[in-house]
N, C-alpha and C. Protein backbone atom coordinates (compact mmCIF):
# COMPACT_ATOMS: atom_id res chain seq x y z
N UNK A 1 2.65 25.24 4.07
CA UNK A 1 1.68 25.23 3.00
C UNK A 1 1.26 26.66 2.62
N UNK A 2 0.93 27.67 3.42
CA UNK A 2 0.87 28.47 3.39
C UNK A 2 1.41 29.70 2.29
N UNK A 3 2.86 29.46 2.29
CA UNK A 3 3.76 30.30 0.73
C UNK A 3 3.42 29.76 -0.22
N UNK A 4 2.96 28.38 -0.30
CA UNK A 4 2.66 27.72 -1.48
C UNK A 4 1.38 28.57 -2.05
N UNK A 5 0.33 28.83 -1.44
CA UNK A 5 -0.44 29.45 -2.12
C UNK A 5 -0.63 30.71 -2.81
N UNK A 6 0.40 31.53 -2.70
CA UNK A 6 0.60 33.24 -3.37
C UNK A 6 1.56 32.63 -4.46
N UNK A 7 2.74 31.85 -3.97
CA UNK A 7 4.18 31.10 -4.60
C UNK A 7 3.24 30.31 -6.12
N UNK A 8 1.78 29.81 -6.10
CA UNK A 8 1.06 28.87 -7.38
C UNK A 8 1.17 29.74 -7.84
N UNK A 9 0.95 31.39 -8.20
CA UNK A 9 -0.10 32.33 -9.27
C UNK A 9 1.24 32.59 -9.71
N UNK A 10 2.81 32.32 -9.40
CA UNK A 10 4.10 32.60 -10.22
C UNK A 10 4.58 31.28 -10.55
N UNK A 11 4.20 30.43 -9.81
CA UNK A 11 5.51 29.19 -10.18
C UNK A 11 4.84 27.90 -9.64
N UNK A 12 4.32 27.36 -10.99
CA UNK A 12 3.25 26.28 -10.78
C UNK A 12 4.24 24.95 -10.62
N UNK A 13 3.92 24.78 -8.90
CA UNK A 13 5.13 23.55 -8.47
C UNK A 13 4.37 22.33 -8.69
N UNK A 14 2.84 22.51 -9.02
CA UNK A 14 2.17 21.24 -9.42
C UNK A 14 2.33 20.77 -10.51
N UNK A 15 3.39 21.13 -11.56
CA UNK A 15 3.72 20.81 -12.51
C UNK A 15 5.23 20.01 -12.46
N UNK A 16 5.81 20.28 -11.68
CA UNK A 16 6.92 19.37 -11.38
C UNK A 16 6.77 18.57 -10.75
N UNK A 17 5.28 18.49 -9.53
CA UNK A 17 5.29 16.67 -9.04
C UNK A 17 4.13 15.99 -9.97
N UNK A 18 3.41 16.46 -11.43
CA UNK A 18 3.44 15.77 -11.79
C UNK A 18 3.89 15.13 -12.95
N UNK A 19 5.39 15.89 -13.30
CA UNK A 19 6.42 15.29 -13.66
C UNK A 19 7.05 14.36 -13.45
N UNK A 20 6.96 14.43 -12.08
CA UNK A 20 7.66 13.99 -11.17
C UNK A 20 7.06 12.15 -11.25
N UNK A 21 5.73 12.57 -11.02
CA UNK A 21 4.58 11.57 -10.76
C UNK A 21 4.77 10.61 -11.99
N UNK A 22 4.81 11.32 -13.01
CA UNK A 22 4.81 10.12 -14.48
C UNK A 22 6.10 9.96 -14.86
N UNK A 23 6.82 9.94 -14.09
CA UNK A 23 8.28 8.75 -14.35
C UNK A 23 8.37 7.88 -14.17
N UNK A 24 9.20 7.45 -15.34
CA UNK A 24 9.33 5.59 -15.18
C UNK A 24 9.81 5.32 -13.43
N UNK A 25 10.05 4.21 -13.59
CA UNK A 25 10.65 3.51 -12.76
C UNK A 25 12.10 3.50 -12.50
N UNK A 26 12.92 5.00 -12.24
CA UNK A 26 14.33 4.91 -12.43
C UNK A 26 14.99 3.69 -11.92
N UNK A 27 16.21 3.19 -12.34
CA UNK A 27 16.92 1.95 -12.46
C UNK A 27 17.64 2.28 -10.65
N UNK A 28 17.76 3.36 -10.70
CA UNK A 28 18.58 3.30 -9.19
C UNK A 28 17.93 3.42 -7.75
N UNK A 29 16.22 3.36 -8.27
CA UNK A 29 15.55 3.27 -6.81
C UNK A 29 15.41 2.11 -6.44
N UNK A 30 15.41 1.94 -5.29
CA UNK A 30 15.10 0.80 -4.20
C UNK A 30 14.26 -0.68 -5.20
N UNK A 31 12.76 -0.09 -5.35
CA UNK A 31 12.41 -1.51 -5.72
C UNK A 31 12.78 -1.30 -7.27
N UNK A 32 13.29 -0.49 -7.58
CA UNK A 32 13.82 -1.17 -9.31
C UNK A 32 14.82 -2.63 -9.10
N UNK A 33 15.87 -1.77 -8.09
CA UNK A 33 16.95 -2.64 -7.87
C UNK A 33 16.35 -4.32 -7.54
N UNK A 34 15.08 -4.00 -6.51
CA UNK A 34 14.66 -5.71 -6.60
C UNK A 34 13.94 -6.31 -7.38
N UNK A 35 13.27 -5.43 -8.55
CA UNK A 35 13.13 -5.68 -9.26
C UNK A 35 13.85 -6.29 -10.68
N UNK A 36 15.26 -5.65 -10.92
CA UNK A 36 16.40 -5.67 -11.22
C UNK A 36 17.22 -7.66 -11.18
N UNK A 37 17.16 -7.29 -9.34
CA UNK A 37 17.63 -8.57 -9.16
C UNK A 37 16.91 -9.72 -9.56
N UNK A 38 15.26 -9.45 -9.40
CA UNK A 38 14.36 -10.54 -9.91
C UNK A 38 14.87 -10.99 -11.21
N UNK A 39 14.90 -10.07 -12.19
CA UNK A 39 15.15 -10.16 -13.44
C UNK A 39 16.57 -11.01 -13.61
N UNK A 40 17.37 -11.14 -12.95
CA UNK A 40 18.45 -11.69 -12.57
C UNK A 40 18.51 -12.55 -12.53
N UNK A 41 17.51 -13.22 -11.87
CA UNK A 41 17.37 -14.34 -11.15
C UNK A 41 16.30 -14.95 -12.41
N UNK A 42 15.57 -14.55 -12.87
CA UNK A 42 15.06 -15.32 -14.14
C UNK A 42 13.34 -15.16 -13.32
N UNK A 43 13.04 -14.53 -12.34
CA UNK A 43 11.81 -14.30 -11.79
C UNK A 43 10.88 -13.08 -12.79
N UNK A 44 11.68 -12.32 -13.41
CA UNK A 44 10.90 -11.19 -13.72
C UNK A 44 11.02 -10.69 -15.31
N UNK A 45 10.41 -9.86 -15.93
CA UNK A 45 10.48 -9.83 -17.11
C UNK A 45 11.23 -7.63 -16.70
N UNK A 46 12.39 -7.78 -17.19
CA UNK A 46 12.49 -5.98 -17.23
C UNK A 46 13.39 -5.70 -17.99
N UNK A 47 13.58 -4.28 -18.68
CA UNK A 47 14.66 -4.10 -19.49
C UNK A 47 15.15 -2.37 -19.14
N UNK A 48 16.49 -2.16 -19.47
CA UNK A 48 17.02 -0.81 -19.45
C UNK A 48 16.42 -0.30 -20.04
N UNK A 49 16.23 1.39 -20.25
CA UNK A 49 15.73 2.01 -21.33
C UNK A 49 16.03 3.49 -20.49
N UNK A 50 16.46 4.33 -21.96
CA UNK A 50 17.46 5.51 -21.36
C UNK A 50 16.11 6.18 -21.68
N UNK A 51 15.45 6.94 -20.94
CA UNK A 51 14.59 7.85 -20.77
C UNK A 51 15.27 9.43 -20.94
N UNK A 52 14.46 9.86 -20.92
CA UNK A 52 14.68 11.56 -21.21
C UNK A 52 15.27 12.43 -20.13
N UNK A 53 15.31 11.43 -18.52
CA UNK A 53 15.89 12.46 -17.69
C UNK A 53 16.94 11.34 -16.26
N UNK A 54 16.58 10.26 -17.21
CA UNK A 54 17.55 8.64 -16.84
C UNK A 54 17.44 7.48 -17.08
N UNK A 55 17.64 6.62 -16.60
CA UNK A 55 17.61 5.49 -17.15
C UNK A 55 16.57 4.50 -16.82
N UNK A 56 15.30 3.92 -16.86
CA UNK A 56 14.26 3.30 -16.18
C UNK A 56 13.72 1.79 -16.62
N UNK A 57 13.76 1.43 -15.76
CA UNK A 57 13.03 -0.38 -15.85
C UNK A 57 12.01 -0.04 -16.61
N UNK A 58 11.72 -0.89 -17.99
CA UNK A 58 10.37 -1.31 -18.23
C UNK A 58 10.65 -2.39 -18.60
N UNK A 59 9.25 -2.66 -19.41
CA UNK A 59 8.57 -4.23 -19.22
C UNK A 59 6.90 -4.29 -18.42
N UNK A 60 6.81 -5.44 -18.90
CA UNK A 60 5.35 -5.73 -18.15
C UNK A 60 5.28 -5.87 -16.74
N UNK A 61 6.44 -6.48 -15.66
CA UNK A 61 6.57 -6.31 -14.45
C UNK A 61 7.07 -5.13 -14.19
N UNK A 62 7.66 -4.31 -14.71
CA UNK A 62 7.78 -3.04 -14.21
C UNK A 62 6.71 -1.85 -14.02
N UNK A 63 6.21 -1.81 -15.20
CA UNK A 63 4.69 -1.03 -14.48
C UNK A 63 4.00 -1.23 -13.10
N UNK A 64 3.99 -2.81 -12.96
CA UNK A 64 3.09 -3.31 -11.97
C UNK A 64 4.13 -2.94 -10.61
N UNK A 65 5.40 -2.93 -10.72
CA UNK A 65 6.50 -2.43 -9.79
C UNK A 65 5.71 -1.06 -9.71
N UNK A 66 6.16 -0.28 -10.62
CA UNK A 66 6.47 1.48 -10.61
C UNK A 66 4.84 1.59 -9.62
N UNK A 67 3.60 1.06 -10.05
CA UNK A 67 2.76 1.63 -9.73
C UNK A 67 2.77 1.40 -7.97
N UNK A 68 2.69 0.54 -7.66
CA UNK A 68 2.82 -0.17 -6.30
C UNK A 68 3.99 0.51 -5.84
N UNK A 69 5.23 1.05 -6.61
CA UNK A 69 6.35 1.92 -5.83
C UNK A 69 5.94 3.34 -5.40
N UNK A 70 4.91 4.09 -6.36
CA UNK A 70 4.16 5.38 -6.63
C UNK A 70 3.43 4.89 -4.84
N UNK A 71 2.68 4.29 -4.74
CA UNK A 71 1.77 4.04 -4.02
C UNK A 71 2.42 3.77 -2.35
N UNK A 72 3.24 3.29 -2.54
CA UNK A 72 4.30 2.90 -1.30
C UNK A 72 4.73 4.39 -1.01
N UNK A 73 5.12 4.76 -2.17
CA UNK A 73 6.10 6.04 -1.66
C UNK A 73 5.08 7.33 -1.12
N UNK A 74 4.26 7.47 -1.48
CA UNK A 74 3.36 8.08 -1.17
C UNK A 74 2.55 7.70 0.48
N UNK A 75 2.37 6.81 0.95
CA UNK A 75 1.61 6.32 1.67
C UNK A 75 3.05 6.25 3.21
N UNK A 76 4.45 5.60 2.76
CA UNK A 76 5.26 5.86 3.85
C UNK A 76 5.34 7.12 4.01
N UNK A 77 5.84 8.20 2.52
CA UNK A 77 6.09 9.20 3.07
C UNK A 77 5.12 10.20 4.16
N UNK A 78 3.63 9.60 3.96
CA UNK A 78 2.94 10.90 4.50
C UNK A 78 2.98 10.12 5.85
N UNK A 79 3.12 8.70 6.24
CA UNK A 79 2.96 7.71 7.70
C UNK A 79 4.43 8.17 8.59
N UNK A 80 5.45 8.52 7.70
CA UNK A 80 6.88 8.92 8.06
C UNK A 80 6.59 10.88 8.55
N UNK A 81 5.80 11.25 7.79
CA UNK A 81 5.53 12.55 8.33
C UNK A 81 4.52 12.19 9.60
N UNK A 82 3.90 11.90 9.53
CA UNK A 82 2.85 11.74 10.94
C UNK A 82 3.69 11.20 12.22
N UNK A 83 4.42 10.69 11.66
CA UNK A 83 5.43 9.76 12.91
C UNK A 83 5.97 11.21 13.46
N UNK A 84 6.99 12.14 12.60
CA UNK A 84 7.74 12.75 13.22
C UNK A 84 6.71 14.13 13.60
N UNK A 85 5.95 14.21 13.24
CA UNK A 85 4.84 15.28 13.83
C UNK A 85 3.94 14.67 15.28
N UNK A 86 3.87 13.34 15.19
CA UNK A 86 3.42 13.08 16.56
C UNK A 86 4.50 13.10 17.60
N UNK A 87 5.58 12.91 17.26
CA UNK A 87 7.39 12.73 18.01
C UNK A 87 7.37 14.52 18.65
N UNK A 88 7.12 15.30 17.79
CA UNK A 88 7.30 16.96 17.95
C UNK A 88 5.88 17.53 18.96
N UNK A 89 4.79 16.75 18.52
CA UNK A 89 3.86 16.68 19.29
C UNK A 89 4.07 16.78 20.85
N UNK A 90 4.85 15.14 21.50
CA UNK A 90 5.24 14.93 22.44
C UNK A 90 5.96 15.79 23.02
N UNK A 91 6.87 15.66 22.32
CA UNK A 91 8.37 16.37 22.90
C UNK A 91 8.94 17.12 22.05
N UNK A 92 8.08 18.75 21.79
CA UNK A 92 8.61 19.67 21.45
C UNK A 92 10.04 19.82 20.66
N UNK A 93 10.54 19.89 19.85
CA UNK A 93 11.72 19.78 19.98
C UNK A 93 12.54 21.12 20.54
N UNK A 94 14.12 20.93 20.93
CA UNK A 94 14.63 22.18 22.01
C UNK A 94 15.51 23.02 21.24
N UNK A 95 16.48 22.07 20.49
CA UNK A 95 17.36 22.09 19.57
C UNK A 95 17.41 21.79 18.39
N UNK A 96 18.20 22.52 17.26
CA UNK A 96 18.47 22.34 15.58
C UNK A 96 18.80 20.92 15.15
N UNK A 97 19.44 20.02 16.04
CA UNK A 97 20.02 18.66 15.81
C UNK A 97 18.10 17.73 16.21
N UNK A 98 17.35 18.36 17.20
CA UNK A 98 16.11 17.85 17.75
C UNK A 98 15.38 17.50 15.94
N UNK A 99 15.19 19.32 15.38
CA UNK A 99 14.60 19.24 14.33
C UNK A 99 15.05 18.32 13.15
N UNK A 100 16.13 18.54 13.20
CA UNK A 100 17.10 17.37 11.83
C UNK A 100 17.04 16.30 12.34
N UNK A 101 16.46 15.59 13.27
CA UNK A 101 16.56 14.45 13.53
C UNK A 101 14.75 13.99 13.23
N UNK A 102 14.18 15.10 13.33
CA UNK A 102 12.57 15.02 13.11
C UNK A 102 12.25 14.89 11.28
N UNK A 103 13.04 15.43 10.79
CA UNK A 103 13.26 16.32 9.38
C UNK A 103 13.46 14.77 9.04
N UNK A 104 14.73 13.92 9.32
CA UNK A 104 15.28 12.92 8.51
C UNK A 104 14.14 11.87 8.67
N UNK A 105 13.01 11.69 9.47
CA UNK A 105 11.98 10.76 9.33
C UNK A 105 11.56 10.47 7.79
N UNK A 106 10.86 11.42 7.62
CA UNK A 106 10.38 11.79 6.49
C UNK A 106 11.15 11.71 5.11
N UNK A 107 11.78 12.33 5.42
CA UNK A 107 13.02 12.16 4.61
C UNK A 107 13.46 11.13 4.01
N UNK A 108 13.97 10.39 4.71
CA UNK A 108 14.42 9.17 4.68
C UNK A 108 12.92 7.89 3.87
N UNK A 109 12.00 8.17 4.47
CA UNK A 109 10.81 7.98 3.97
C UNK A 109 10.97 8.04 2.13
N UNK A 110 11.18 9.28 2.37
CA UNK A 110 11.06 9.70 0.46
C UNK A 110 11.64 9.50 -0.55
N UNK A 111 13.00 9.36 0.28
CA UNK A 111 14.08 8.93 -0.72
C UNK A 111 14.41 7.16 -0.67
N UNK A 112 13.63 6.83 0.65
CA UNK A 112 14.21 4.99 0.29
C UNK A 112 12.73 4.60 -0.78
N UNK A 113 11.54 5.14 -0.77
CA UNK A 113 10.52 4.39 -1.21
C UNK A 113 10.36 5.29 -3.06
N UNK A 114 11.13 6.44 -2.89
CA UNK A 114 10.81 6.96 -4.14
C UNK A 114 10.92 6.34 -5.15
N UNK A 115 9.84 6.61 -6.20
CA UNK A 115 10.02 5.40 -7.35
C UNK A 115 11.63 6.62 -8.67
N UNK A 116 11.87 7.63 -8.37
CA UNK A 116 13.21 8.12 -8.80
C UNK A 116 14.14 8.55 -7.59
N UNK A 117 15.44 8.04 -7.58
CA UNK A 117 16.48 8.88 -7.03
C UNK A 117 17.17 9.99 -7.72
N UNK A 118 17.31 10.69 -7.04
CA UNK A 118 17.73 11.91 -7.70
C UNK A 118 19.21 12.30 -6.33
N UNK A 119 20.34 12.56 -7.24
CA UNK A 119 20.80 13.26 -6.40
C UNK A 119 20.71 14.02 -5.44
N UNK A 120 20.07 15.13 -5.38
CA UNK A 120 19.11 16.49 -4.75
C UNK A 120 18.66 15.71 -3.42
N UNK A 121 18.23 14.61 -3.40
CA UNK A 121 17.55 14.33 -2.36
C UNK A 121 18.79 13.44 -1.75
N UNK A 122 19.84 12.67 -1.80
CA UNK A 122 20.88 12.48 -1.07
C UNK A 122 21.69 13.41 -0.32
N UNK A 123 21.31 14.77 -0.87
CA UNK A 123 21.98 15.98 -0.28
C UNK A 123 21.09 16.28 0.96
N UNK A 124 20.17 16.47 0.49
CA UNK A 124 18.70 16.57 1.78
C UNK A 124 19.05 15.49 2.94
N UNK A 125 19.43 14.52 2.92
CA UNK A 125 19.64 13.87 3.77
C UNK A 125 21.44 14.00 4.62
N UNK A 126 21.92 14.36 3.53
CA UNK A 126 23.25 14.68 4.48
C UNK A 126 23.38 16.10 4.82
N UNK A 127 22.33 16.70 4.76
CA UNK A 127 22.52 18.24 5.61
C UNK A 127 21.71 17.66 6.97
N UNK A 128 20.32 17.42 6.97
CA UNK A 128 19.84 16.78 8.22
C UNK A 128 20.49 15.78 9.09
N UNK A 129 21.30 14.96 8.05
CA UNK A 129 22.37 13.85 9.14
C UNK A 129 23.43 14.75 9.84
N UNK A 130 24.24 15.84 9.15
CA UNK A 130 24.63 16.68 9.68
C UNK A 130 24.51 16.99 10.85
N UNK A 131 23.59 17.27 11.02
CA UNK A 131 22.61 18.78 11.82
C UNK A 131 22.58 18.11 13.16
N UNK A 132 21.94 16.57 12.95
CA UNK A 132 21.36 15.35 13.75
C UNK A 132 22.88 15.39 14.33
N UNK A 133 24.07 15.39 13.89
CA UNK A 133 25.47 14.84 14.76
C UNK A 133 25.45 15.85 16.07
N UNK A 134 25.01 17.03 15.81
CA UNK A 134 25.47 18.01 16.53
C UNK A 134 25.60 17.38 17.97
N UNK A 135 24.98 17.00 18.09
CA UNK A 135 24.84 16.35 19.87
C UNK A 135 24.68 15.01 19.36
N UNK A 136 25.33 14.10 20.24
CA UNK A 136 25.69 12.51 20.43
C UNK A 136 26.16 12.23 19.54
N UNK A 137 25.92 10.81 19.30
CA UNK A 137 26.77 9.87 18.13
C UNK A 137 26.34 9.52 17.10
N UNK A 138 26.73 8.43 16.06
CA UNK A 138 26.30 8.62 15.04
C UNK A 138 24.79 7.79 14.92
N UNK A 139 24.96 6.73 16.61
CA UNK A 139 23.93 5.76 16.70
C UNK A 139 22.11 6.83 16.79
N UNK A 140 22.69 7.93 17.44
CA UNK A 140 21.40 8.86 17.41
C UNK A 140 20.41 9.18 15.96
N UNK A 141 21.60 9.55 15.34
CA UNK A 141 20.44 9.93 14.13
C UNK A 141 19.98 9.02 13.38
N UNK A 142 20.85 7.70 13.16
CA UNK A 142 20.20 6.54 12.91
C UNK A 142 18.81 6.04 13.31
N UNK A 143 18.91 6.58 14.86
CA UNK A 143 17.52 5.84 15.57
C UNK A 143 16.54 7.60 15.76
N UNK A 144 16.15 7.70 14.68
CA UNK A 144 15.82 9.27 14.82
C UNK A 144 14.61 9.49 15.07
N UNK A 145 14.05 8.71 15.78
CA UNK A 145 12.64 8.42 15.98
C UNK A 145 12.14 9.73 17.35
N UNK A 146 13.05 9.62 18.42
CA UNK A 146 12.53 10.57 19.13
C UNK A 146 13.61 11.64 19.22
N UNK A 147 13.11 12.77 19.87
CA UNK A 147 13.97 13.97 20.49
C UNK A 147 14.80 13.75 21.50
N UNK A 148 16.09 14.50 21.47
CA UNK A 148 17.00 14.36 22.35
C UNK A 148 16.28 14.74 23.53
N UNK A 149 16.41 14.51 24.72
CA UNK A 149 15.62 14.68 25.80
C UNK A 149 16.59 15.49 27.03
């Protein structure tokens, strides 16, 4: 947090999350898709619509989606950070694969509940899955809950 505060008076990053913040409901996140399928299924009212930076669910059930997705994503991601800060808490981590395995909590957090996917953040996750192989198998970083011990 710390760089962030000299880093505001050049390069106002509160302007890109709340860019970020007032996007539709992109079509390729998590609950669009079940939202998506609802609509499928004849449960839901939603429609395509090519937005200015992709493609996003609206409709009258989609707001009520997006907002409750805003709210989810927000609320795992910071419960997904506390997890892996109480994990580092415990057990220090020793090693770079320790941290990428702490890193992908969160992570993983942000990008399954985000109400946009973005490429950028699939990359974020395969440098930390990476990192996480260094030691054991692939069942480790899957279960990335604690430090290698």
């Amino acid at each position: 947090m710390l760089p962030l505060v000299p880093l505001s008076l050049v390069w106002p990053w509160w302007q890109f999350a709340s860019f970020h913040v007032e996007r539709g409901l992109q079509v390729e996140a998590f609950t669009a898709g079940l939202l998506w399928a609802a609509h499928q299924l004849g449960f839901a009212q939603a429609q395509w619509v090519h937005a200015p930076a992709s493609y996003e669910l609206h409709g009258a059930h989609a707001e009520g989606v997006r907002a409750v997705t805003r709210q989810l994503w927000v609320a795992g991601s910071l419960l997904a950070a506390a997890v892996s800060v109480r994990a580092a808490w415990r057990r220090p981590p020793v090693h770079v694969e320790d941290l990428a395995r702490l890193a992908l909590v969160p992570l993983t957090a942000f990008v399954i509940l985000n109400p946009v996917l973005s490429p950028q953040y699939l990359i974020w996750l395969t440098g930390a899955a990476a990192l996480a192989l260094l030691s054991g198998g692939v069942g480790r970083p899957s279960c990335c809950w604690w430090p290698r011990r």
